[in-house]
N, C-alpha and C. Protein backbone atom coordinates (compact mmCIF):
# COMPACT_ATOMS: atom_id res chain seq x y z
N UNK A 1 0.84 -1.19 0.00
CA UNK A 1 0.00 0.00 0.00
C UNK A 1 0.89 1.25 0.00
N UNK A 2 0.43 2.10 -0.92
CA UNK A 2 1.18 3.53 -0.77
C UNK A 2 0.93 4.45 0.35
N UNK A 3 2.38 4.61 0.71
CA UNK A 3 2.67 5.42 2.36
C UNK A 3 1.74 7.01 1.59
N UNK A 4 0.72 7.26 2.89
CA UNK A 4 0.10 8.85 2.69
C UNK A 4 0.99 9.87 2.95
N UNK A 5 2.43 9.56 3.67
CA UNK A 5 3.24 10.89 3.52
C UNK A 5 3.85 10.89 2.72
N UNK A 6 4.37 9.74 1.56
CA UNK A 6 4.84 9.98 0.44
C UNK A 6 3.76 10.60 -0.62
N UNK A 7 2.77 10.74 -0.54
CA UNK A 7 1.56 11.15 -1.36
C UNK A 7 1.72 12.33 -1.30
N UNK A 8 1.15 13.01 0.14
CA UNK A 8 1.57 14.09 0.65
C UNK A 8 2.74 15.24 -0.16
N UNK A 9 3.48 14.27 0.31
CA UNK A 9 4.90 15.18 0.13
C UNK A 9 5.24 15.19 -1.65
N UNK A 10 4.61 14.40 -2.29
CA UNK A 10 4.66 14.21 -3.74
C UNK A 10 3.47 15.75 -4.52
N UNK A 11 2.21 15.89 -3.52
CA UNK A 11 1.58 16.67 -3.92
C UNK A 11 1.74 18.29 -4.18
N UNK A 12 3.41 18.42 -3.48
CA UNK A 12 3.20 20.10 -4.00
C UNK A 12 3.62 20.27 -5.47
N UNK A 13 3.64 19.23 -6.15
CA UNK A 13 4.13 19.42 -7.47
C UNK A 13 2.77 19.60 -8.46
N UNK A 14 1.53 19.35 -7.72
CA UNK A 14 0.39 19.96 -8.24
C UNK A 14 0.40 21.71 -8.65
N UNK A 15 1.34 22.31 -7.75
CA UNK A 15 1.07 24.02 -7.93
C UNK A 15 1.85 24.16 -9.24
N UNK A 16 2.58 23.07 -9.32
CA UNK A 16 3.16 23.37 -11.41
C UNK A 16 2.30 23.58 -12.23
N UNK A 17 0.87 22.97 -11.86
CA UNK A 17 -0.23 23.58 -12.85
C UNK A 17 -0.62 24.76 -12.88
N UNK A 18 -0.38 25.27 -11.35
CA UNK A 18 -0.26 26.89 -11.63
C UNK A 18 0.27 27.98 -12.01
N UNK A 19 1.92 27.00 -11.56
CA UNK A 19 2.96 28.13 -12.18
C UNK A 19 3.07 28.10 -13.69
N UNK A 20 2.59 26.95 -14.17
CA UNK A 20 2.87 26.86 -15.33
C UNK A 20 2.20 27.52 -16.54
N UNK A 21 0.85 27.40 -16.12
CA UNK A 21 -0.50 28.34 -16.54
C UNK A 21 -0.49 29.87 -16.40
N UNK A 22 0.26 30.36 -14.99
CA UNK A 22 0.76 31.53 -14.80
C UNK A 22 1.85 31.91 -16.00
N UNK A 23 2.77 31.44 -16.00
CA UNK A 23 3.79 31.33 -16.73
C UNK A 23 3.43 31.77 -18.49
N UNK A 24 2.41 30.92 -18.47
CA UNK A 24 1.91 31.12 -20.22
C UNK A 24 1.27 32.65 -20.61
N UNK A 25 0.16 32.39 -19.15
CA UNK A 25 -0.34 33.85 -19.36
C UNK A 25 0.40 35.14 -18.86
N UNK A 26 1.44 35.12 -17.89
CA UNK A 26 2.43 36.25 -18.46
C UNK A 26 3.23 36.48 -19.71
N UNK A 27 3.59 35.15 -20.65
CA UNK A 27 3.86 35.53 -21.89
C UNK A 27 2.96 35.83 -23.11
N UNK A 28 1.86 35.15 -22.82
CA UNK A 28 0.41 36.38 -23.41
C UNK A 28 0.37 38.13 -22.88
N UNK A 29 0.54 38.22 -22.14
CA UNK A 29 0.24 39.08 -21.35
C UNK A 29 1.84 39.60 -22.15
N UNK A 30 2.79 40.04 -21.82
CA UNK A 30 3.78 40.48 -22.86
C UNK A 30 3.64 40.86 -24.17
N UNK A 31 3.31 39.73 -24.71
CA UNK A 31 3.17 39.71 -26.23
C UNK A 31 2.20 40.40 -26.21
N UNK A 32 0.99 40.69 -25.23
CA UNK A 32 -0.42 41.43 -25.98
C UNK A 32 -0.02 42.74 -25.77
N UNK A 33 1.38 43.19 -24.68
CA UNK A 33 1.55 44.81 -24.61
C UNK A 33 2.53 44.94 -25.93
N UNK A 34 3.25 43.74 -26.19
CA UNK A 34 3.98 44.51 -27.42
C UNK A 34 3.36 44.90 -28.52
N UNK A 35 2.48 44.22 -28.47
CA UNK A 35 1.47 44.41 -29.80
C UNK A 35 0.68 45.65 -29.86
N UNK A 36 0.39 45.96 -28.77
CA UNK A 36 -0.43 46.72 -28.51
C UNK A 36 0.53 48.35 -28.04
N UNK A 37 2.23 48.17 -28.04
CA UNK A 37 2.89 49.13 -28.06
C UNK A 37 3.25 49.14 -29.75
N UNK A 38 3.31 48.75 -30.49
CA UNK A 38 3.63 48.24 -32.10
C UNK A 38 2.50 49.47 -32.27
N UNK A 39 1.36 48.71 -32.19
CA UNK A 39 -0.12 50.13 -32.87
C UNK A 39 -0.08 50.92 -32.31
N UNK A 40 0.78 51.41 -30.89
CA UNK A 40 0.78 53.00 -30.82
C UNK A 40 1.63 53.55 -31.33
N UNK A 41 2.70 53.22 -31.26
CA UNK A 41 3.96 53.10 -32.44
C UNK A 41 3.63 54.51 -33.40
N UNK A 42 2.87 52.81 -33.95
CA UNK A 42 2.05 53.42 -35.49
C UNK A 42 1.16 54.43 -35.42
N UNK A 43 0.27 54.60 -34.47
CA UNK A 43 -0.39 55.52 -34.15
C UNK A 43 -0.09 56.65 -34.26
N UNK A 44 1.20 57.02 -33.64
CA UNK A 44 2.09 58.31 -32.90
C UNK A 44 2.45 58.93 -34.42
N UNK A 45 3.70 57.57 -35.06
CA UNK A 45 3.44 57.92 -36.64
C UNK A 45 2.83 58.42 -37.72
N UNK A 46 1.80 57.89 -37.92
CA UNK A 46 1.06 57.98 -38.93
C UNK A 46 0.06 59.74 -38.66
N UNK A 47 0.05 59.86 -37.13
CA UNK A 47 -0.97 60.93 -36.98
C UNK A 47 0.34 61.88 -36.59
N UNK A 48 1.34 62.01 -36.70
CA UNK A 48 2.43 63.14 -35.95
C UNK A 48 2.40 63.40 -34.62
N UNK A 49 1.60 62.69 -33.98
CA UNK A 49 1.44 62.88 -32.79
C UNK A 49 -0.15 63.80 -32.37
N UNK A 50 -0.47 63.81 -33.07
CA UNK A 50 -1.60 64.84 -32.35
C UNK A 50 -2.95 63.88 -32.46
N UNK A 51 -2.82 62.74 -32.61
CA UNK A 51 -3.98 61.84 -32.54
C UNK A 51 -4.17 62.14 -30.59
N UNK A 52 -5.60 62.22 -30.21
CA UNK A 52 -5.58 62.69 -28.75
C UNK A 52 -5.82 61.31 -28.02
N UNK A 53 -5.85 60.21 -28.91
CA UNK A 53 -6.06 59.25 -28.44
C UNK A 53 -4.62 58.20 -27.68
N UNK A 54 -3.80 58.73 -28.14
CA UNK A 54 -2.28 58.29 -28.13
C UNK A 54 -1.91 58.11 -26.47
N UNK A 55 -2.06 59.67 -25.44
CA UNK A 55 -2.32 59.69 -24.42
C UNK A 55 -3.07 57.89 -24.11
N UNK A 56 -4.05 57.89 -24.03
CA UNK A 56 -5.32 56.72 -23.40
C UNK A 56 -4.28 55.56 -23.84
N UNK A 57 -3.13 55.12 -25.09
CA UNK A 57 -2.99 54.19 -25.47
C UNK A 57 -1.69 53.54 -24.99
N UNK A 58 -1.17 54.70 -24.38
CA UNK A 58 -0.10 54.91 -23.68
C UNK A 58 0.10 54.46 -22.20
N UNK A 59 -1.47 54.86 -21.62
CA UNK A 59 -1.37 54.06 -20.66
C UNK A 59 -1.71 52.66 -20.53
N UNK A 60 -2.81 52.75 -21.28
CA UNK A 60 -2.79 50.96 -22.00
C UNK A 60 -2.01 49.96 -21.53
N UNK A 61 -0.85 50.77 -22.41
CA UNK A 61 0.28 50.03 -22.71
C UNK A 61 1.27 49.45 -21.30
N UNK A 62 0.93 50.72 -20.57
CA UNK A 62 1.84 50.61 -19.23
C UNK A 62 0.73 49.61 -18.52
N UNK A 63 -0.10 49.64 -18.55
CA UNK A 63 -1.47 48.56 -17.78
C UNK A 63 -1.07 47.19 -18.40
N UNK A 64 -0.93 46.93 -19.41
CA UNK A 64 -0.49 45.65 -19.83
C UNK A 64 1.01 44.98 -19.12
N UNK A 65 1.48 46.16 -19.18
CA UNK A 65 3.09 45.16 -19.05
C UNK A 65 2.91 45.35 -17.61
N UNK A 66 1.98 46.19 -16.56
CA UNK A 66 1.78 45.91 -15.36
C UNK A 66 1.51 44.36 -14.75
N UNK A 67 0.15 44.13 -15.71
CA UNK A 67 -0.35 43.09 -15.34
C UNK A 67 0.43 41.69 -15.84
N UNK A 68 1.23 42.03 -16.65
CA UNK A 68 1.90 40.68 -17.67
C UNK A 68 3.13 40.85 -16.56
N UNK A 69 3.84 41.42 -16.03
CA UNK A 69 4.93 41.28 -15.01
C UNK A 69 4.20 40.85 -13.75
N UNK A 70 3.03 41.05 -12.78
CA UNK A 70 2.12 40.93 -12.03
C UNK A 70 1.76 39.09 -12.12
N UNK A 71 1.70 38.48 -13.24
CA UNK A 71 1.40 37.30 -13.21
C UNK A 71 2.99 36.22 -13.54
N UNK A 72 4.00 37.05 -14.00
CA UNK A 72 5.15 36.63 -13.76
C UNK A 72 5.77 36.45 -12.08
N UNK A 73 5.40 37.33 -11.68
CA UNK A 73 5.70 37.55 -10.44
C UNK A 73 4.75 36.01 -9.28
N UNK A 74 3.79 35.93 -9.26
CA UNK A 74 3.25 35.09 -8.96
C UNK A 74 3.26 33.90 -9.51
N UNK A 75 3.84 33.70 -10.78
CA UNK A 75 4.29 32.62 -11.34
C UNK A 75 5.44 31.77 -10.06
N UNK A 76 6.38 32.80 -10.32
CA UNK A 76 8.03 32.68 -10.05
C UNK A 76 7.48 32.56 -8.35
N UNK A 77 6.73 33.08 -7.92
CA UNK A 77 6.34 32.74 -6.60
C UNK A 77 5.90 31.58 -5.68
N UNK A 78 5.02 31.48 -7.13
CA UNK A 78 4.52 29.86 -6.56
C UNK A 78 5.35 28.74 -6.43
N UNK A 79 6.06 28.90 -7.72
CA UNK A 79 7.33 27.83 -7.55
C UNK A 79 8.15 27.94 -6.51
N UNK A 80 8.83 29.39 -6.07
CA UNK A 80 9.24 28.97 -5.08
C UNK A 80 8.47 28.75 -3.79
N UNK A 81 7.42 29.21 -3.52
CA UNK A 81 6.48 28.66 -2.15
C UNK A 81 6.46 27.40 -2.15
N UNK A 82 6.06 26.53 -3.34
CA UNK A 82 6.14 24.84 -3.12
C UNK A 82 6.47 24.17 -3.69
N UNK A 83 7.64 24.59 -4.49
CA UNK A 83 8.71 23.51 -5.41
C UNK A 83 10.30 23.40 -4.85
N UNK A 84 10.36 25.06 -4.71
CA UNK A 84 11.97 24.81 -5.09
C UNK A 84 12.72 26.38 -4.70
N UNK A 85 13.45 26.82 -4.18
CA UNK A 85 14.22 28.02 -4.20
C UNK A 85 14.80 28.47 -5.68
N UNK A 86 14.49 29.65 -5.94
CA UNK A 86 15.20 30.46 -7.45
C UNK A 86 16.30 31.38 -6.88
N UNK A 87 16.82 31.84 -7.90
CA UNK A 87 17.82 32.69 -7.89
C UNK A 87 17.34 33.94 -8.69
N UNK A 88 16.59 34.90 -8.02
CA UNK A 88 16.01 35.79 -8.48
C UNK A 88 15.88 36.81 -7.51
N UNK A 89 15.98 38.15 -7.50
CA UNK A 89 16.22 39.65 -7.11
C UNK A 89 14.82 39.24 -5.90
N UNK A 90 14.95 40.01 -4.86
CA UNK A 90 14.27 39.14 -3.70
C UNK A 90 13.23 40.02 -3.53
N UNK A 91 12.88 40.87 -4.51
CA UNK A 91 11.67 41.76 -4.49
C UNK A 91 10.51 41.34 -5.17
N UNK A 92 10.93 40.19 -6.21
CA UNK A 92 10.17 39.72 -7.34
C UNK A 92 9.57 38.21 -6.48
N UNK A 93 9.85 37.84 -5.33
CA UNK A 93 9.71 36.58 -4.55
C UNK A 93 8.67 36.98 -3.50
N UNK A 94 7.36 35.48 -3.68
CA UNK A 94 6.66 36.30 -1.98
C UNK A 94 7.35 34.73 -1.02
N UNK A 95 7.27 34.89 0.09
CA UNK A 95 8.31 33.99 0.92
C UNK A 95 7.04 32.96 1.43
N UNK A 96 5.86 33.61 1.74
CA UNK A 96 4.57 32.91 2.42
C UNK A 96 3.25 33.72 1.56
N UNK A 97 2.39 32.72 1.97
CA UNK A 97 1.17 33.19 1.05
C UNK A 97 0.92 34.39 1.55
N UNK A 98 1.22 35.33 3.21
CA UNK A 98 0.90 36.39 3.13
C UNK A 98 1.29 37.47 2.27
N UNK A 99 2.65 37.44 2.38
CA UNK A 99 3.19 37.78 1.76
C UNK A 99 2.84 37.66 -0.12
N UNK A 100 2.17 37.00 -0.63
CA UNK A 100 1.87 36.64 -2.08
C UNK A 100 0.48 37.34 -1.54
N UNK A 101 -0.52 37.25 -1.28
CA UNK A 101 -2.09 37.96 -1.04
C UNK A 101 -1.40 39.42 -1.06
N UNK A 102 -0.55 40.21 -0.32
CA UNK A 102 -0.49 41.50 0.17
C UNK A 102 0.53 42.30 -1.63
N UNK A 103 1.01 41.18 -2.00
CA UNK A 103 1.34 41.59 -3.63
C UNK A 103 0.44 41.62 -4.24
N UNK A 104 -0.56 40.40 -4.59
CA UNK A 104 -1.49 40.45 -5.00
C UNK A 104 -2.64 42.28 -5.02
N UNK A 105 -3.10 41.93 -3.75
CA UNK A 105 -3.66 43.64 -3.65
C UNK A 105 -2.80 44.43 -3.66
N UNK A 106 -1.65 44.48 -4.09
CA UNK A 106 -1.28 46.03 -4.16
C UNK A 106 -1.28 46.04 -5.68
N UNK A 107 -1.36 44.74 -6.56
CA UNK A 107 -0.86 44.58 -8.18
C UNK A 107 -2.90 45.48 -8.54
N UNK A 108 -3.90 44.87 -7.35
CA UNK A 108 -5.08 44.79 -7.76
C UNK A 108 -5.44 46.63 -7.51
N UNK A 109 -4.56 47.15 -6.76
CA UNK A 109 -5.10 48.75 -6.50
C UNK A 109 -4.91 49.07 -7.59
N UNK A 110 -3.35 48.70 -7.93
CA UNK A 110 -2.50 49.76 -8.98
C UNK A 110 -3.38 49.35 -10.09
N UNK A 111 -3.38 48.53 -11.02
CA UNK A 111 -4.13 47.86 -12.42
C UNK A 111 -5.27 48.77 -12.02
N UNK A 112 -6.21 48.94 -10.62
CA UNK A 112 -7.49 49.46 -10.88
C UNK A 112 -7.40 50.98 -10.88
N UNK A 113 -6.49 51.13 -10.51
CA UNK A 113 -5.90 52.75 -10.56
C UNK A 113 -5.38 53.30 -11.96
N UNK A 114 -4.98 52.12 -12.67
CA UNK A 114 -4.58 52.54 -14.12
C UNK A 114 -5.65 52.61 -14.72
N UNK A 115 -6.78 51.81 -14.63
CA UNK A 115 -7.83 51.61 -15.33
C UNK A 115 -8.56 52.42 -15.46
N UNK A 116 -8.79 53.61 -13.82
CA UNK A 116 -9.43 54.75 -13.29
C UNK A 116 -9.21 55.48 -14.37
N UNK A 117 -8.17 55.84 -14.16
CA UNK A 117 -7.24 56.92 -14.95
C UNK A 117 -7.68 57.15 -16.50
């Protein structure tokens, strides 16, 4: 019969479905600000700048790579909360889930503060 603390102890490799899913959708989340910095680009271009819409697209842009670094961050988090220690700048790491919730709401003010705006 299989020992329940080897089960146990086998199960934090379940949160790979999260980091990993995290993981994808911060590189969506990238790719949709580059894309979406590409057409302001063009925007800025094509109108010399006086399109008034450029402003609004601008912040957009900064809202995207907010949220696409925001789910990197919690990616790289999860793994280390229940896989494994990284070697990564110790600001980008939450150490305990409080610590990951209290990133979380501050990622959820700012994004809703960009959004305000």
């Amino acid at each position: 019969m299989v020992n329940m603390k080897f089960i146990l102890e086998r199960s934090k490799y379940l949160a790979l479905i999260g980091v990993i899913a995290l993981l994808f959708a911060a590189v969506a989340a990238f790719a949709w600000g580059t894309l979406k910095t590409v057409d302001t680009i063009s925007l800025v271009i094509t109108s010399l700048g006086r399109d008034k819409a450029i402003t609004v697209e601008m912040v957009e842009i900064v809202d995207s790579f907010l949220i696409a670094t925001a789910l990197l961050i919690f990616s790289v988090s999860l793994y280390e909360l229940f896989i494994d220690k990284l070697n990564l700048p110790e600001w980008m790491l939450a150490h305990n889930l409080y610590e990951l919730k209290t990133k979380l709401s501050s990622m959820i003010v700012l994004v809703m503060g960009v959004k305000f705006l």
